[in-house]
C-alpha atoms as a PDB file:
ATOM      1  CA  UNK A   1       0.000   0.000   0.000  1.00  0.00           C
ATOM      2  CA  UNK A   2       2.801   2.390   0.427  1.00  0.00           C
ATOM      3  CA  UNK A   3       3.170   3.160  -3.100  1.00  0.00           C
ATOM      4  CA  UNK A   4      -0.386   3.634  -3.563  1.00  0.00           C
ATOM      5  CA  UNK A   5      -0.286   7.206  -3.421  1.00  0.00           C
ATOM      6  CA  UNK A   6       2.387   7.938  -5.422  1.00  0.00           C
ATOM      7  CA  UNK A   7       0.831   5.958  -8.250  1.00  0.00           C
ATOM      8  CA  UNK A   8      -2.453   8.072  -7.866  1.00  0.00           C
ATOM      9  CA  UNK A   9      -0.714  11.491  -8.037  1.00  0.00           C
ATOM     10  CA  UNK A  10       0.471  10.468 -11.143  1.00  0.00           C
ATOM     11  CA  UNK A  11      -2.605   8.910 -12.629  1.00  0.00           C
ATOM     12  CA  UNK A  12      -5.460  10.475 -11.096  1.00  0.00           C
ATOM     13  CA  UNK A  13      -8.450   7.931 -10.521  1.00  0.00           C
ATOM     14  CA  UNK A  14      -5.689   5.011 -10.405  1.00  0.00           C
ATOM     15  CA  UNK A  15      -6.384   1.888  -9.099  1.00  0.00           C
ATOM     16  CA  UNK A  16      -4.527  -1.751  -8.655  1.00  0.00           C
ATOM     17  CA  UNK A  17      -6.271  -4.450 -10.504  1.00  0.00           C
ATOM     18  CA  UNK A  18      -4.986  -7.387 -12.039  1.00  0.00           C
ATOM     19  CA  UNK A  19      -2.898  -7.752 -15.593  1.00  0.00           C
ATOM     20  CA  UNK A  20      -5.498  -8.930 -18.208  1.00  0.00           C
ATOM     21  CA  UNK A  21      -3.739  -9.773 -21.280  1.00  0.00           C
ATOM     22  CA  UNK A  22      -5.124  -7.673 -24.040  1.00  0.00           C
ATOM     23  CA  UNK A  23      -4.060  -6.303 -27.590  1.00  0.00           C
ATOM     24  CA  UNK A  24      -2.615  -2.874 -27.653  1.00  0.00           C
ATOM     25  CA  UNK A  25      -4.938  -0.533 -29.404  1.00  0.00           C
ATOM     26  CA  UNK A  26      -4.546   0.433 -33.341  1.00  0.00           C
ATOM     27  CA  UNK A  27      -1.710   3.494 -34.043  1.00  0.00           C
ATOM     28  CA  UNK A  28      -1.197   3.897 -30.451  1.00  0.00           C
ATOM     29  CA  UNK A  29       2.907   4.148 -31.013  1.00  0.00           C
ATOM     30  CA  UNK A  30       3.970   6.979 -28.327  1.00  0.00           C
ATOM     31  CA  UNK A  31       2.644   8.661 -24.582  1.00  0.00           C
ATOM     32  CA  UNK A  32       3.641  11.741 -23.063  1.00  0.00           C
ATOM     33  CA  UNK A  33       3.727  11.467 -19.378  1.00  0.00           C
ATOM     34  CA  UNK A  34       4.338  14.941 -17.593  1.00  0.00           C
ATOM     35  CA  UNK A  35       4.872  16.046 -13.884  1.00  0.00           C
ATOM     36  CA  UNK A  36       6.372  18.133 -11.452  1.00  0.00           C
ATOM     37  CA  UNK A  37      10.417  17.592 -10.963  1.00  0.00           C
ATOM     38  CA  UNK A  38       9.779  17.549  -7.421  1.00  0.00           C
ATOM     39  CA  UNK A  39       8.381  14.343  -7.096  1.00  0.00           C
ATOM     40  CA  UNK A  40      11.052  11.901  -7.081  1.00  0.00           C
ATOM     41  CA  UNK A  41       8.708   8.812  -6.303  1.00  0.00           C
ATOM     42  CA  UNK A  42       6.746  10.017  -9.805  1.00  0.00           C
ATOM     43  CA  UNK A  43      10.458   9.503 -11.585  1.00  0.00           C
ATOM     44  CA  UNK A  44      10.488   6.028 -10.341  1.00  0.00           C
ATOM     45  CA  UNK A  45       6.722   5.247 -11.430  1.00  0.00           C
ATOM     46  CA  UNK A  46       7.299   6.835 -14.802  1.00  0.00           C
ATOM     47  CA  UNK A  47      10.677   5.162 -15.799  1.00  0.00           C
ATOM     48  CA  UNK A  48       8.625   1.549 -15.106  1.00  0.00           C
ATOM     49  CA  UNK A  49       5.842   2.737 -17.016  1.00  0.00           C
ATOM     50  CA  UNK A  50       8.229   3.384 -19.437  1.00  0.00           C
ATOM     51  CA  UNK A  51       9.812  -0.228 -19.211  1.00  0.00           C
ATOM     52  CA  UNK A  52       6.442  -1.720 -19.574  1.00  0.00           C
ATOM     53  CA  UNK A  53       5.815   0.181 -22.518  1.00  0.00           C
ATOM     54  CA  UNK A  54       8.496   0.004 -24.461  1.00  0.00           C
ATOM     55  CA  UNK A  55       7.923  -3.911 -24.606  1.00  0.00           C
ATOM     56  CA  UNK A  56       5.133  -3.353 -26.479  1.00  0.00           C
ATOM     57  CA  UNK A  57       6.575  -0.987 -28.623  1.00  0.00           C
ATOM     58  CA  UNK A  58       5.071   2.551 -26.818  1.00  0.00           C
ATOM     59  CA  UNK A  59       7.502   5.153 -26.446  1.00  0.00           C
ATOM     60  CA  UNK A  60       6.654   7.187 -23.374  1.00  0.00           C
ATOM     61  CA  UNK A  61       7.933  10.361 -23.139  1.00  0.00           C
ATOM     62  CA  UNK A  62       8.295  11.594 -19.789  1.00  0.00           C
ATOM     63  CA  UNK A  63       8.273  15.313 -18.738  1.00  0.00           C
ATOM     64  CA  UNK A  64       9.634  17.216 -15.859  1.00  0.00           C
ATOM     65  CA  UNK A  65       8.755  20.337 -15.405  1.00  0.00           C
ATOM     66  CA  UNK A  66       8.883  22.996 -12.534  1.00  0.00           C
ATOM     67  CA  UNK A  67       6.023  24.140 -10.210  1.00  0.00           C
ATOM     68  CA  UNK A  68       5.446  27.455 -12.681  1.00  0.00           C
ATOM     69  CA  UNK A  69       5.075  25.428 -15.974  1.00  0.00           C
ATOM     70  CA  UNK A  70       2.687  23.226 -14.152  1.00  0.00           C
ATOM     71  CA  UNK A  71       0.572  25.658 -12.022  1.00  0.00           C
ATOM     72  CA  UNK A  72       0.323  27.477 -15.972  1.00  0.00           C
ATOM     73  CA  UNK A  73      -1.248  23.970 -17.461  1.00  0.00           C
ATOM     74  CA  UNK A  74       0.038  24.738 -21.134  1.00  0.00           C
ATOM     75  CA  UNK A  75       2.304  22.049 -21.599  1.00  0.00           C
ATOM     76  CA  UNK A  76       1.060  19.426 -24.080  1.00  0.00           C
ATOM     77  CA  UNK A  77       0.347  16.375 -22.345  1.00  0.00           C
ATOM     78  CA  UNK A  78      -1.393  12.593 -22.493  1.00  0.00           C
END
């Protein structure tokens, strides 16, 4: 449960459920992940996600930004 929370700040509305083996979906090829540098434990999430991804052939692209490009909201996101 410790790492619950982290996971959540990341991906709002996140949840722990079970792998269900499924086909990735048509053209999706690339993700843009973006968060605030301060959060270290979101680094860690992110460069699994990226792991995971990159086995099936997603590139994620992950994003750090600081606390004024964030607090803006114009960066372009997934």
């Amino acid at each position: 449960q410790q790492l619950w929370f982290p996971a959540y700040g990341l991906l709002p509305r996140w949840h722990h459920a079970r792998t269900i083996k499924s086909e990735k979906p048509a053209g999706l090829e690339s993700l843009t992940l973006t968060f605030y540098q301060d959060h270290s434990e979101h680094r860690v999430i992110a460069g699994i996600m990226q792991q995971i991804l990159a086995s099936h052939q997603v590139t994620l692209e992950i994003k750090e930004i600081s606390y004024d490009q964030w607090h803006e909201g114009e960066i372009e996101s997934d």
